[in-house]
PDB file of N, CA and C in Angstrom:
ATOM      1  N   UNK A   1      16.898  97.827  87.386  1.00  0.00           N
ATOM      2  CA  UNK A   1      16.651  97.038  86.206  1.00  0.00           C
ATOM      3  C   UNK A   1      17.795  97.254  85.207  1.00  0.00           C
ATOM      4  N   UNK A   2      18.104  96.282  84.898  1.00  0.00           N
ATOM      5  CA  UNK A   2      19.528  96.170  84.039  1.00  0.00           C
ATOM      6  C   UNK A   2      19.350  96.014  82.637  1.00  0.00           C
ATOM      7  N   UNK A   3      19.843  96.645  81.650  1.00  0.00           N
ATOM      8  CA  UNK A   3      19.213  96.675  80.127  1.00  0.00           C
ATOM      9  C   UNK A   3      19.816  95.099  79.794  1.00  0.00           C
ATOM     10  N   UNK A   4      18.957  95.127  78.374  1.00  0.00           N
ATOM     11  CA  UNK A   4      19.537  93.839  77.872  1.00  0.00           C
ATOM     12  C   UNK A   4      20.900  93.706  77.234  1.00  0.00           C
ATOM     13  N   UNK A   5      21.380  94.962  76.968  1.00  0.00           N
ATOM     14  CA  UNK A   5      22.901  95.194  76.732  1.00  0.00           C
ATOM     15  C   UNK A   5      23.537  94.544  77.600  1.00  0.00           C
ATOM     16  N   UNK A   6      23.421  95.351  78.657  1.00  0.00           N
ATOM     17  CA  UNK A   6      24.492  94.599  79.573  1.00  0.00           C
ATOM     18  C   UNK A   6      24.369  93.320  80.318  1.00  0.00           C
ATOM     19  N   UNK A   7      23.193  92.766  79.971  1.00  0.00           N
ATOM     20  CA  UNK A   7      23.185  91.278  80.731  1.00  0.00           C
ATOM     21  C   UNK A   7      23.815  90.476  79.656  1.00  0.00           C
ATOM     22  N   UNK A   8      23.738  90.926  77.861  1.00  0.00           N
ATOM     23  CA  UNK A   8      24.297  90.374  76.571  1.00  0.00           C
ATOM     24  C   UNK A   8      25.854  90.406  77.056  1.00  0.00           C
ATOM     25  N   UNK A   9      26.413  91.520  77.339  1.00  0.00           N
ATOM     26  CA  UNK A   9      27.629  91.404  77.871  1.00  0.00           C
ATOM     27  C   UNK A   9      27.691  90.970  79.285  1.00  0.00           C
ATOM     28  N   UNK A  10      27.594  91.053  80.431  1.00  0.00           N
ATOM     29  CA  UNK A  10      27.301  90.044  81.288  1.00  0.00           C
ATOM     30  C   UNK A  10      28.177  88.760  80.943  1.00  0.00           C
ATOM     31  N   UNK A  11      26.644  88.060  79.958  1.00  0.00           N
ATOM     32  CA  UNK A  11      27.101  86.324  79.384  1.00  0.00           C
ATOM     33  C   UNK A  11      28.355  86.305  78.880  1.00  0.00           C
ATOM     34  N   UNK A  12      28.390  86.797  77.809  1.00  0.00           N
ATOM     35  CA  UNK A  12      29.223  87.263  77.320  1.00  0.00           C
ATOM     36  C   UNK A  12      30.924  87.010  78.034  1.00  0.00           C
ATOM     37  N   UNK A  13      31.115  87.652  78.692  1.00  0.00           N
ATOM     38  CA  UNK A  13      32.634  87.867  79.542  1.00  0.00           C
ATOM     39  C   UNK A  13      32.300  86.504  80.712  1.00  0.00           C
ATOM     40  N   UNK A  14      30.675  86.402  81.228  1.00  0.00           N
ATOM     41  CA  UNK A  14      30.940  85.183  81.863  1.00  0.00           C
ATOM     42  C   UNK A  14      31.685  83.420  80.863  1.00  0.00           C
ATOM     43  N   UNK A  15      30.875  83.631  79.886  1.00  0.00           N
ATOM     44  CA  UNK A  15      31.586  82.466  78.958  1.00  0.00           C
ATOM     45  C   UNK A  15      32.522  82.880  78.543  1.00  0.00           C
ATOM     46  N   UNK A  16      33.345  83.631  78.328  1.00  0.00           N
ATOM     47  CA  UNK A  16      34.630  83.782  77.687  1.00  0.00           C
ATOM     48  C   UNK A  16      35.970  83.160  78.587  1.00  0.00           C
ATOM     49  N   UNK A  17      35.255  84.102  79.954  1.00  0.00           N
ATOM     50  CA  UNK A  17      36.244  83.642  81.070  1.00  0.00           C
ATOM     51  C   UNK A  17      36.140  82.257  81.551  1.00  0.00           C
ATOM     52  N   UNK A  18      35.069  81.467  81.802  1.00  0.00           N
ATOM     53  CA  UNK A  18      35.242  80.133  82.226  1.00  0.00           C
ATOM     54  C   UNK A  18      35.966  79.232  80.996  1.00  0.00           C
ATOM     55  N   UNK A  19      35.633  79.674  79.703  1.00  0.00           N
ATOM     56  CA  UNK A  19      36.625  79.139  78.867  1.00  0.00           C
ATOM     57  C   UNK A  19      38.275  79.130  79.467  1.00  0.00           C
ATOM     58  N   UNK A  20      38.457  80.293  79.435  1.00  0.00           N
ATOM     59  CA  UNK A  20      39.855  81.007  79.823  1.00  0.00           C
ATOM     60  C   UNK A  20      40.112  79.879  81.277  1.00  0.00           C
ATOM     61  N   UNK A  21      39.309  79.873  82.036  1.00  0.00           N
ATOM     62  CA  UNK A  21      39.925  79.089  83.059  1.00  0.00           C
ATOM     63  C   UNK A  21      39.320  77.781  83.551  1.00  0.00           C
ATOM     64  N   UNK A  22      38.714  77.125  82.316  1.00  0.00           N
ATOM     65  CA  UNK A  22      38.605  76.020  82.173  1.00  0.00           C
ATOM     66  C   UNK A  22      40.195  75.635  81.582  1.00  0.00           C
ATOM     67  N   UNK A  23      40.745  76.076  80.402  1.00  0.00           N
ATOM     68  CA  UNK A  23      41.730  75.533  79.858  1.00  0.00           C
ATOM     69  C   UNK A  23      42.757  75.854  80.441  1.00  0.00           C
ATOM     70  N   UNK A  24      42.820  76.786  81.814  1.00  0.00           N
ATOM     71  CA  UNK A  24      44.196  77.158  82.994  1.00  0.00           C
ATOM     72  C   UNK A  24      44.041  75.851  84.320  1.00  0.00           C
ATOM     73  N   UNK A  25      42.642  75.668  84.410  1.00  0.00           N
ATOM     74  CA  UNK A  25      42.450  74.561  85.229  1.00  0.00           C
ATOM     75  C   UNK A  25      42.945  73.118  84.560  1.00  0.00           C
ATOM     76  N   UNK A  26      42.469  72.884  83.358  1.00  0.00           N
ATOM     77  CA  UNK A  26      43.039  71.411  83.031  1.00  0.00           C
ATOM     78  C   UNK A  26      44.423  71.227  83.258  1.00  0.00           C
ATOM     79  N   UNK A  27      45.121  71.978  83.175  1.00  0.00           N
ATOM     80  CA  UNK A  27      46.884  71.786  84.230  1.00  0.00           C
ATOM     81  C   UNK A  27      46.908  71.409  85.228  1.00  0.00           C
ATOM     82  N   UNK A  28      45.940  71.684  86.147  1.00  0.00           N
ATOM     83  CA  UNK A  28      46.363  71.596  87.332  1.00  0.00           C
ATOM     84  C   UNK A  28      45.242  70.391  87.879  1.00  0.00           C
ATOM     85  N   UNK A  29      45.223  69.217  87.945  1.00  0.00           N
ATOM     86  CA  UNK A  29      44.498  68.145  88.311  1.00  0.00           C
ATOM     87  C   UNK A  29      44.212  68.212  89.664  1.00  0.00           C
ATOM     88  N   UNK A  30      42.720  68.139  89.468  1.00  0.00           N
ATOM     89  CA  UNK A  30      41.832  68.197  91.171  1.00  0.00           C
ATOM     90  C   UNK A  30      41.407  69.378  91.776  1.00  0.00           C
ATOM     91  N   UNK A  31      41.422  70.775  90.400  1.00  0.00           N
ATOM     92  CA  UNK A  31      40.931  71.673  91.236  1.00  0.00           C
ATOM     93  C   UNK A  31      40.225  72.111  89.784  1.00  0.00           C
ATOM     94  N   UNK A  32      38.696  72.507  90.069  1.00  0.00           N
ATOM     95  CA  UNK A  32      38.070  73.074  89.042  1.00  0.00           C
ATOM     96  C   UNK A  32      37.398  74.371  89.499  1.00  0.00           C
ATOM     97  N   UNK A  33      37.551  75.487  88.605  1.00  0.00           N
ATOM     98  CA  UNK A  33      36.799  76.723  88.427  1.00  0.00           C
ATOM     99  C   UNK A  33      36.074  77.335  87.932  1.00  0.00           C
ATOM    100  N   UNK A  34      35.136  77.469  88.666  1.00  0.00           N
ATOM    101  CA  UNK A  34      33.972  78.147  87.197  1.00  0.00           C
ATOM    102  C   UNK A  34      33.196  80.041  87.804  1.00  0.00           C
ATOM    103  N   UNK A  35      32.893  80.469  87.001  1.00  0.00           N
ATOM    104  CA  UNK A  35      32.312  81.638  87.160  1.00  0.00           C
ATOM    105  C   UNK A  35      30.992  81.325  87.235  1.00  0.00           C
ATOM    106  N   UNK A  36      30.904  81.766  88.122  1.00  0.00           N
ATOM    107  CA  UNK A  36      29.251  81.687  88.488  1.00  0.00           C
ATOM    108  C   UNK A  36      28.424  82.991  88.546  1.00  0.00           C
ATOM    109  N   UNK A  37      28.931  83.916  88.582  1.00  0.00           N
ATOM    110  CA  UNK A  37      28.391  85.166  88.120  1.00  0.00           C
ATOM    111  C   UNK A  37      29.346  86.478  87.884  1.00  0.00           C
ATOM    112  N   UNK A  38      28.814  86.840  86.939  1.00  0.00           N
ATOM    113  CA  UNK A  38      29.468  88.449  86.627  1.00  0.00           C
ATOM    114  C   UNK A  38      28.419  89.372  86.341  1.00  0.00           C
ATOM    115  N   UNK A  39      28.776  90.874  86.852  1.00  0.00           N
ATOM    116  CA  UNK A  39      28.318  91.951  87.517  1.00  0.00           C
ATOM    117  C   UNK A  39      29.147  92.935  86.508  1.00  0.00           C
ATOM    118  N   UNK A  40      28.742  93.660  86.228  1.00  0.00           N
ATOM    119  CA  UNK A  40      29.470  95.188  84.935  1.00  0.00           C
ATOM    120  C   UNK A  40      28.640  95.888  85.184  1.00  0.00           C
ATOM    121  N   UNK A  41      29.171  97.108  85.696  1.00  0.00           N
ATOM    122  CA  UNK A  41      28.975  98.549  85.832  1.00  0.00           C
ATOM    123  C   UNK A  41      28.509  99.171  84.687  1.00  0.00           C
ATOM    124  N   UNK A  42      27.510  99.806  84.896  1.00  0.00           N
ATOM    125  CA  UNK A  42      26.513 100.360  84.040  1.00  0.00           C
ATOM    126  C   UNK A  42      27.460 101.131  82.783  1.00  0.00           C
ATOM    127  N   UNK A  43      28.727 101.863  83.240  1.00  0.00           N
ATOM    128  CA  UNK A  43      29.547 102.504  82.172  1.00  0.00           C
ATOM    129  C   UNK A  43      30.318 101.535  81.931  1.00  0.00           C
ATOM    130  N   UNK A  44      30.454  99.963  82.093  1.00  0.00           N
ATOM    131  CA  UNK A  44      31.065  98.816  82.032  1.00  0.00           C
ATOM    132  C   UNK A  44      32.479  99.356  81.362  1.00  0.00           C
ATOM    133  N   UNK A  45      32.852  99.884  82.931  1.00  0.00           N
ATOM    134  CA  UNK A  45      34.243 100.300  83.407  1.00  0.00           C
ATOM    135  C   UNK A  45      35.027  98.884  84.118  1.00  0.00           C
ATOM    136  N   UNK A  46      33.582  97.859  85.170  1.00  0.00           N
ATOM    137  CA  UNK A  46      34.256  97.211  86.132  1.00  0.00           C
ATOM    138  C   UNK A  46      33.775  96.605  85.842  1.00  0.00           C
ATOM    139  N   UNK A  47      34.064  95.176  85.925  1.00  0.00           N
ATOM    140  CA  UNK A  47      33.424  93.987  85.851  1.00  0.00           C
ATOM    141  C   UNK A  47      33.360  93.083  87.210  1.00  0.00           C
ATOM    142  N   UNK A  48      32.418  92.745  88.271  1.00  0.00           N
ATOM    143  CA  UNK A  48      32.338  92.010  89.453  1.00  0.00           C
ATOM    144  C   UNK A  48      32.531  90.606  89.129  1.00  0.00           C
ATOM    145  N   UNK A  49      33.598  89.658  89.250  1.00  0.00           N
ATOM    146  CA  UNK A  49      33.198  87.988  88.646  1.00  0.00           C
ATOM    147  C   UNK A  49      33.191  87.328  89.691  1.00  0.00           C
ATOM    148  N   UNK A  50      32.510  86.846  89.683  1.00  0.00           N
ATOM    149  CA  UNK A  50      32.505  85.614  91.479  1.00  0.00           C
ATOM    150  C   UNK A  50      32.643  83.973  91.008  1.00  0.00           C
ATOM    151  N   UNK A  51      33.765  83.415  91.320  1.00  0.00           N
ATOM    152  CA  UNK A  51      34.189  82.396  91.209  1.00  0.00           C
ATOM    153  C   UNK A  51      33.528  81.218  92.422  1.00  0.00           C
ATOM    154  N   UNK A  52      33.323  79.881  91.735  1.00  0.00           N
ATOM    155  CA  UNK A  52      33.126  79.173  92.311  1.00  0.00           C
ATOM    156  C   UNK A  52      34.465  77.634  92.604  1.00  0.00           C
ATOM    157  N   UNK A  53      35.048  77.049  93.430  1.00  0.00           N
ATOM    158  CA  UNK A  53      36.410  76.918  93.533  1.00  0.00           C
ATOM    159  C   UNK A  53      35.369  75.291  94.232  1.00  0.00           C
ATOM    160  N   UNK A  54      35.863  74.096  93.039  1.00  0.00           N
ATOM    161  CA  UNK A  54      36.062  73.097  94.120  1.00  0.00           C
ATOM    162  C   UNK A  54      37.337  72.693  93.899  1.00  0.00           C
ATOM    163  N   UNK A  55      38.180  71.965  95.050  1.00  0.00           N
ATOM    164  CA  UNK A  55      37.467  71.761  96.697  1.00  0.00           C
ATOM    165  C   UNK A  55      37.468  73.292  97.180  1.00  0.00           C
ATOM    166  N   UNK A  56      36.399  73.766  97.871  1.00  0.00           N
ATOM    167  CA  UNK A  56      36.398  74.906  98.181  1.00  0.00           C
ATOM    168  C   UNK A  56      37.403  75.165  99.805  1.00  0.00           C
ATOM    169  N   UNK A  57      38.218  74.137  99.535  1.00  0.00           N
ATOM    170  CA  UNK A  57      39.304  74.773 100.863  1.00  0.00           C
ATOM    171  C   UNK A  57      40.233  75.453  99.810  1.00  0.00           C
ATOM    172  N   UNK A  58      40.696  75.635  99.458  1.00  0.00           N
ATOM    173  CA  UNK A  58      41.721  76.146  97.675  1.00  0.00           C
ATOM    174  C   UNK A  58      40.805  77.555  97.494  1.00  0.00           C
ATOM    175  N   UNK A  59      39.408  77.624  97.831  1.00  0.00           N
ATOM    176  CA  UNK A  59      39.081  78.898  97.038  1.00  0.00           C
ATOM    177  C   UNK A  59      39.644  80.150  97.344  1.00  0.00           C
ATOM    178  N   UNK A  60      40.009  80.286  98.771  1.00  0.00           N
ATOM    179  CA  UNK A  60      40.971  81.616  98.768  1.00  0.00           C
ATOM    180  C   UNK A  60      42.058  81.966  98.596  1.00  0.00           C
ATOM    181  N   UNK A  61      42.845  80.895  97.901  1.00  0.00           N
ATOM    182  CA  UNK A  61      44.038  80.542  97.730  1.00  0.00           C
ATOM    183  C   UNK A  61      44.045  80.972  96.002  1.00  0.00           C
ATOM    184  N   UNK A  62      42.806  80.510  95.798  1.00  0.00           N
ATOM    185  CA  UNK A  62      43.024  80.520  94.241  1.00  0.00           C
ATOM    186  C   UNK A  62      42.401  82.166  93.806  1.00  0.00           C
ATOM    187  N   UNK A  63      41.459  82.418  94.132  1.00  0.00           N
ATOM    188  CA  UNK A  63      41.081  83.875  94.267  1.00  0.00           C
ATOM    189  C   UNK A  63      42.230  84.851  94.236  1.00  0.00           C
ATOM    190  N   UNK A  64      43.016  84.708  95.343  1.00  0.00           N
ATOM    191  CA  UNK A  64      44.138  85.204  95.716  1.00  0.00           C
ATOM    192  C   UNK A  64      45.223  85.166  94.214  1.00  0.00           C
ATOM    193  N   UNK A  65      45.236  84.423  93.884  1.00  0.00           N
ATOM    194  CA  UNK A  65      46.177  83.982  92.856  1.00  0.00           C
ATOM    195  C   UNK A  65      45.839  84.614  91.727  1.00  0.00           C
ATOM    196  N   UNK A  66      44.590  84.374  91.635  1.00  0.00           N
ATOM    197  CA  UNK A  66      43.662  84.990  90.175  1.00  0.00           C
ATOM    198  C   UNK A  66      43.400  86.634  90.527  1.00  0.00           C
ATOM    199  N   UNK A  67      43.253  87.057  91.332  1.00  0.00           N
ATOM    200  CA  UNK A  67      43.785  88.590  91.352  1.00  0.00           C
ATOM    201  C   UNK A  67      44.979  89.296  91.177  1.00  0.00           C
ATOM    202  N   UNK A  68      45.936  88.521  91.409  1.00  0.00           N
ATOM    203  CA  UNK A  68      47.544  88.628  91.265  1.00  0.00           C
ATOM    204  C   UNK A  68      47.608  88.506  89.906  1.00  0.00           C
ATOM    205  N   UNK A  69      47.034  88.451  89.497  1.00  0.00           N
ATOM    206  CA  UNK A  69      47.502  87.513  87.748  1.00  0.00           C
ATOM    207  C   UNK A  69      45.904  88.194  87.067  1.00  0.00           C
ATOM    208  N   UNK A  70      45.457  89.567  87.450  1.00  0.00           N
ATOM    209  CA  UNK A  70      44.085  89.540  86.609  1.00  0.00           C
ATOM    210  C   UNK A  70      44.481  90.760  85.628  1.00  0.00           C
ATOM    211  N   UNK A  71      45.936  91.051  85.020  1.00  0.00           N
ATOM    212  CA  UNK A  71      46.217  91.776  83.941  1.00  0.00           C
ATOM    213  C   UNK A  71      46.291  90.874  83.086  1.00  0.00           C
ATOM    214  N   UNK A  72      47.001  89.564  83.132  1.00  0.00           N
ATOM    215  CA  UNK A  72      47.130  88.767  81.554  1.00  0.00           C
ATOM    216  C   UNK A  72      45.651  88.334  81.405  1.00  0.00           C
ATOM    217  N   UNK A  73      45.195  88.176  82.742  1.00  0.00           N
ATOM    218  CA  UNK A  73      43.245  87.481  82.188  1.00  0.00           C
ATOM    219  C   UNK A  73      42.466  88.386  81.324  1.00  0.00           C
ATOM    220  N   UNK A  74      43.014  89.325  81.392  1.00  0.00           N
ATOM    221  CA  UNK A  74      41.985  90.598  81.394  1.00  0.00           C
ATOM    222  C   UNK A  74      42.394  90.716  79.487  1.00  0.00           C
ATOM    223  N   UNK A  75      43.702  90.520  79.878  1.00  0.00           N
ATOM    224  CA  UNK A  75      44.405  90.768  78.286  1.00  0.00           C
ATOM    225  C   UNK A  75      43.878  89.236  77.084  1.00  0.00           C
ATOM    226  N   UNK A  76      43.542  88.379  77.915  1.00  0.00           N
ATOM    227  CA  UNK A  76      43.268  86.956  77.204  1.00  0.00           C
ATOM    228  C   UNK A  76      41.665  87.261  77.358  1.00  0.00           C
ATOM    229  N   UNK A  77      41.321  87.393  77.525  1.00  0.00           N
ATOM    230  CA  UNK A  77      39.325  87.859  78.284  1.00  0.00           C
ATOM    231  C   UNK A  77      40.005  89.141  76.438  1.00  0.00           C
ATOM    232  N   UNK A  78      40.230  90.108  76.468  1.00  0.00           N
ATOM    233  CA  UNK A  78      40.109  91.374  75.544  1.00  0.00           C
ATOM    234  C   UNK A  78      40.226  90.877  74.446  1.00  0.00           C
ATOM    235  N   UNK A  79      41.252  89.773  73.990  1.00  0.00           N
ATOM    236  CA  UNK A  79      41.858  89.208  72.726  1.00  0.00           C
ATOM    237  C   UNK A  79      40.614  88.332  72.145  1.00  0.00           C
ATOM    238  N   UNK A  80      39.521  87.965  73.297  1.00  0.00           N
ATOM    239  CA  UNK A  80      38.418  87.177  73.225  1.00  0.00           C
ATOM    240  C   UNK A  80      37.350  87.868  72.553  1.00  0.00           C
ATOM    241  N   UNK A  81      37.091  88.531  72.994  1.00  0.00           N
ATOM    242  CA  UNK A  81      36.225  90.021  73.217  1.00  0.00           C
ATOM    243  C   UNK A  81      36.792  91.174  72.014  1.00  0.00           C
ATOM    244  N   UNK A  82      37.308  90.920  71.651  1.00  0.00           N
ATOM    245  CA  UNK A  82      38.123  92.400  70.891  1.00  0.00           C
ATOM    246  C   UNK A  82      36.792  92.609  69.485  1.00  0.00           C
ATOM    247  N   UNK A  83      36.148  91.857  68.813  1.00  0.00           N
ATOM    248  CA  UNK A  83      34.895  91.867  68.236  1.00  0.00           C
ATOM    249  C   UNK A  83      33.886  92.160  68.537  1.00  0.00           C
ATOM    250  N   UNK A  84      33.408  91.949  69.888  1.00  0.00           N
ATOM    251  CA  UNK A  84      31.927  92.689  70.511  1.00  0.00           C
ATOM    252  C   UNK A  84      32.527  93.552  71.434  1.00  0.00           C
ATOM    253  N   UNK A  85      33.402  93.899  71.895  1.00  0.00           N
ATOM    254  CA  UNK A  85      33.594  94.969  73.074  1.00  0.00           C
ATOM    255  C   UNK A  85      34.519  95.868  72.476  1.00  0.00           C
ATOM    256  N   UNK A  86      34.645  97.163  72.269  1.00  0.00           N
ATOM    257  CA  UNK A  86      35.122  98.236  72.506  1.00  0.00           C
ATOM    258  C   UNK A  86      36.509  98.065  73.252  1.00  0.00           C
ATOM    259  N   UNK A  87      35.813  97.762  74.605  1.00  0.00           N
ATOM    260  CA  UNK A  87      37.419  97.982  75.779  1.00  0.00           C
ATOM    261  C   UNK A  87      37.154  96.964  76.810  1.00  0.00           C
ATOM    262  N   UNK A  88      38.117  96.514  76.855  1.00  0.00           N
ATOM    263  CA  UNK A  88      37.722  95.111  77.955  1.00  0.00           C
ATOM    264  C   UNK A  88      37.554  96.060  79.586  1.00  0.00           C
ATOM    265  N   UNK A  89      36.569  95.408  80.221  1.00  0.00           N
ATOM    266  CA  UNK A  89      36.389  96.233  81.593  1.00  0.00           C
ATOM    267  C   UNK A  89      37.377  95.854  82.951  1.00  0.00           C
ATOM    268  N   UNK A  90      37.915  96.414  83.688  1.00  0.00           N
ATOM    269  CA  UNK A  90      38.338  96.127  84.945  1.00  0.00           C
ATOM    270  C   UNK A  90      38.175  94.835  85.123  1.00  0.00           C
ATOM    271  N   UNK A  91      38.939  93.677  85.822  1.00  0.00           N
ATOM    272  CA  UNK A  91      37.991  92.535  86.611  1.00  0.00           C
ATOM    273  C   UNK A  91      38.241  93.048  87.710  1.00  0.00           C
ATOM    274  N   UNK A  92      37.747  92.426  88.911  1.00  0.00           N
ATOM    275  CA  UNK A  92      37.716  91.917  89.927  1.00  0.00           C
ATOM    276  C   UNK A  92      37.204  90.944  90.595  1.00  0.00           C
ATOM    277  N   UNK A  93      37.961  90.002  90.971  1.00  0.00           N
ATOM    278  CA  UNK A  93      37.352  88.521  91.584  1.00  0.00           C
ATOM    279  C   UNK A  93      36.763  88.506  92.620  1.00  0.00           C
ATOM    280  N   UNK A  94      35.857  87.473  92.795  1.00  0.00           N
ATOM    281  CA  UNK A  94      35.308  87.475  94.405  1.00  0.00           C
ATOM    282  C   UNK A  94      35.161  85.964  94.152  1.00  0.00           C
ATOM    283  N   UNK A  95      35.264  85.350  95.941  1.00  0.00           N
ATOM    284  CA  UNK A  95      35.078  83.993  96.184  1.00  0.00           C
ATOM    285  C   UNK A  95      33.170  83.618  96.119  1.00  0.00           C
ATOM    286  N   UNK A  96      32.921  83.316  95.219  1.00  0.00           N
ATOM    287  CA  UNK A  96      31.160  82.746  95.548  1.00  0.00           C
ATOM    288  C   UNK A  96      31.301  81.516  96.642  1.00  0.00           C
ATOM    289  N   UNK A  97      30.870  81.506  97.680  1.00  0.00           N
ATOM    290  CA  UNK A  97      30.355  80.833  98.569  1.00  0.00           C
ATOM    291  C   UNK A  97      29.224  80.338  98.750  1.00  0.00           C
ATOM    292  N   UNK A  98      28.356  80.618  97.490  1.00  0.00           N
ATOM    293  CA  UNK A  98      26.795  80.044  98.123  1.00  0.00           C
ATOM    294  C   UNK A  98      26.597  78.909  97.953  1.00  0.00           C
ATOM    295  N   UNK A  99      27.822  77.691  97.298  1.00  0.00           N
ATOM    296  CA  UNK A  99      27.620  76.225  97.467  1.00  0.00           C
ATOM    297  C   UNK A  99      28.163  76.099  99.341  1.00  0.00           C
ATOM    298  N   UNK A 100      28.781  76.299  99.748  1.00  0.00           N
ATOM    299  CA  UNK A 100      29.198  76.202 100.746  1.00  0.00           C
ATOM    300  C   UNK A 100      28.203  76.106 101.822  1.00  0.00           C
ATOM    301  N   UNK A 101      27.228  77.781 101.781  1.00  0.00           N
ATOM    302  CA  UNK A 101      26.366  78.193 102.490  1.00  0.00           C
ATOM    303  C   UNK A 101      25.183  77.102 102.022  1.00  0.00           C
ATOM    304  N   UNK A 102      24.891  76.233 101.008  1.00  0.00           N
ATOM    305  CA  UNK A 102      23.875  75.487 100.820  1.00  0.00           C
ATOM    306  C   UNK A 102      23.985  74.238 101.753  1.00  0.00           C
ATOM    307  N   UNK A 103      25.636  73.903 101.444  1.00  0.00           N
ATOM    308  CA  UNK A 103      25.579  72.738 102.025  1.00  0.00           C
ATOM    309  C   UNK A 103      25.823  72.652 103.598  1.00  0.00           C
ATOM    310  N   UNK A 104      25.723  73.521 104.405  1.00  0.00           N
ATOM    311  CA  UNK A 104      25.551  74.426 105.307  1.00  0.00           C
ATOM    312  C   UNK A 104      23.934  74.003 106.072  1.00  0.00           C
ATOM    313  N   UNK A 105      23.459  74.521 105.315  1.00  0.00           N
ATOM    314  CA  UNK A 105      21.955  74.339 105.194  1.00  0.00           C
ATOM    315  C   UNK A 105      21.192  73.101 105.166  1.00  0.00           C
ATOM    316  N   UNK A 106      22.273  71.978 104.493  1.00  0.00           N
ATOM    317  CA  UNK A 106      21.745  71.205 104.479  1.00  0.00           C
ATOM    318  C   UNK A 106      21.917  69.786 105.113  1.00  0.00           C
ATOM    319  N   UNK A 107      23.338  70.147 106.364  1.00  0.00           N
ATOM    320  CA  UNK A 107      23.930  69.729 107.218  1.00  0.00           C
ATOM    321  C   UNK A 107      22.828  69.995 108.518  1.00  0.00           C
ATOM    322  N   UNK A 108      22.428  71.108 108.610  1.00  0.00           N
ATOM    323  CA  UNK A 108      21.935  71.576 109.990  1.00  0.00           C
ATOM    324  C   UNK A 108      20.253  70.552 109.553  1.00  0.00           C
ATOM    325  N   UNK A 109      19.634  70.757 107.997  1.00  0.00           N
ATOM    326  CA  UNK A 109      18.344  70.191 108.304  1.00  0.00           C
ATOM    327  C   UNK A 109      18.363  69.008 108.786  1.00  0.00           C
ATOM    328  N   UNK A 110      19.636  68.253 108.208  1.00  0.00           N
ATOM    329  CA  UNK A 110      19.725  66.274 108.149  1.00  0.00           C
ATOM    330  C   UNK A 110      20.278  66.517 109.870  1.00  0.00           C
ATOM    331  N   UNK A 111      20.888  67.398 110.394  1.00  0.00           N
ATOM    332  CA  UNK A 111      20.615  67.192 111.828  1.00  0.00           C
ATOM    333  C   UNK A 111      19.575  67.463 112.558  1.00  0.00           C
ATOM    334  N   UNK A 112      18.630  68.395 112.207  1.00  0.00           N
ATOM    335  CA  UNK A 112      17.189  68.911 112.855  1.00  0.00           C
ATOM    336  C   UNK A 112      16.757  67.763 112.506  1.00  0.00           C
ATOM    337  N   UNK A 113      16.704  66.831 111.773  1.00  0.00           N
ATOM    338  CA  UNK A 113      15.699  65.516 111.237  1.00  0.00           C
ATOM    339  C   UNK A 113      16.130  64.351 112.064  1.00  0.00           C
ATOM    340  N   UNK A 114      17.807  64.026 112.143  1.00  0.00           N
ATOM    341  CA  UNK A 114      18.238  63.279 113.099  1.00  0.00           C
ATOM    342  C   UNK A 114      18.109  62.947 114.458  1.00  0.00           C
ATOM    343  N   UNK A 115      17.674  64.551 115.140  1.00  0.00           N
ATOM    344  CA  UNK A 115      17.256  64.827 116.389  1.00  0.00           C
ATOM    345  C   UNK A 115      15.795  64.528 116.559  1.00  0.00           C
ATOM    346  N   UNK A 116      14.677  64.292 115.619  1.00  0.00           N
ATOM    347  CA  UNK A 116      13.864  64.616 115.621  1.00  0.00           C
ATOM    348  C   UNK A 116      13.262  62.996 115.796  1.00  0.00           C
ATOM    349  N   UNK A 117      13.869  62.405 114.756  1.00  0.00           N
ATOM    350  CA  UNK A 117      13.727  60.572 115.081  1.00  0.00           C
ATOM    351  C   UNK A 117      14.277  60.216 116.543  1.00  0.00           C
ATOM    352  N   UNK A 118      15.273  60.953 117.084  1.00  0.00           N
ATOM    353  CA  UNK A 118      15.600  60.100 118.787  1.00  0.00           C
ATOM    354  C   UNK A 118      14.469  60.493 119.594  1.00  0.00           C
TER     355      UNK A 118
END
C-alpha cells in the first residue's frame, strides 16, 4: 500500500513529464508520446516511467533515445518540480506495451468469432 504522498508525487512527475514531451513531440510530426505510468521508490530515489509510443513500431527506438537523453529530462522534469520536490528522482524509461497486448486480444477474439460464423 502506497501512501498518499507518493501517489501526490507519482501525478505529479507523471504530468510534468508528458508536458515535457508533449512539447519535444510537437517537432517531430507523426509520432506521439505519452506516460502512462510512473512508479517512485518509496525513498523516491528512482522513478519507473513507462511510456506509451504511437505508431508503436518507433517505441523502441524512441525509448532508446529517451534514455540516452534522460539527464537533460531529468534536469527540465527538476526545473518543473524545483517547488514541490526537494530532489528530482532518477528516471528510468520503460516501453508500456499494454495497448499493443490489447489489441492483440482483440485480433484473436474477432478471429475466434470469424471462425465461429463458418
Amino acid at each position: 500500500m502506497q501512501s498518499t504522498r507518493i501517489e501526490k508525487i507519482q501525478r505529479l512527475i507523471q504530468k510534468e513529464l508528458s508536458e515535457i514531451f508533449r512539447l519535444e513531440t510537437s517537432k517531430t510530426h507523426g509520432t506521439l508520446v505519452s506516460v502512462s505510468q510512473v512508479r517512485v521508490s518509496p525513498d523516491l530515489s528512482v522513478a519507473r516511467v513507462h511510456l506509451s509510443v504511437f505508431p508503436s513500431e518507433q517505441g523502441a527506438t524512441i525509448v532508446k533515445n529517451v534514455n540516452d537523453n534522460e539527464k537533460p529530462i531529468r534536469y527540465d522534469l527538476a526545473q518543473r518540480v524545483r517547488y514541490q520536490l526537494r530532489k528530482c528522482p532518477e528516471l528510468n524509461f520503460y516501453l508500456d506495451d499494454s495497448l499493443d497486448y490489447i489489441q492483440h486480444i482483440d485480433d484473436l477474439l474477432a478471429k475466434d468469432k470469424n471462425q465461429d460464423k463458418e
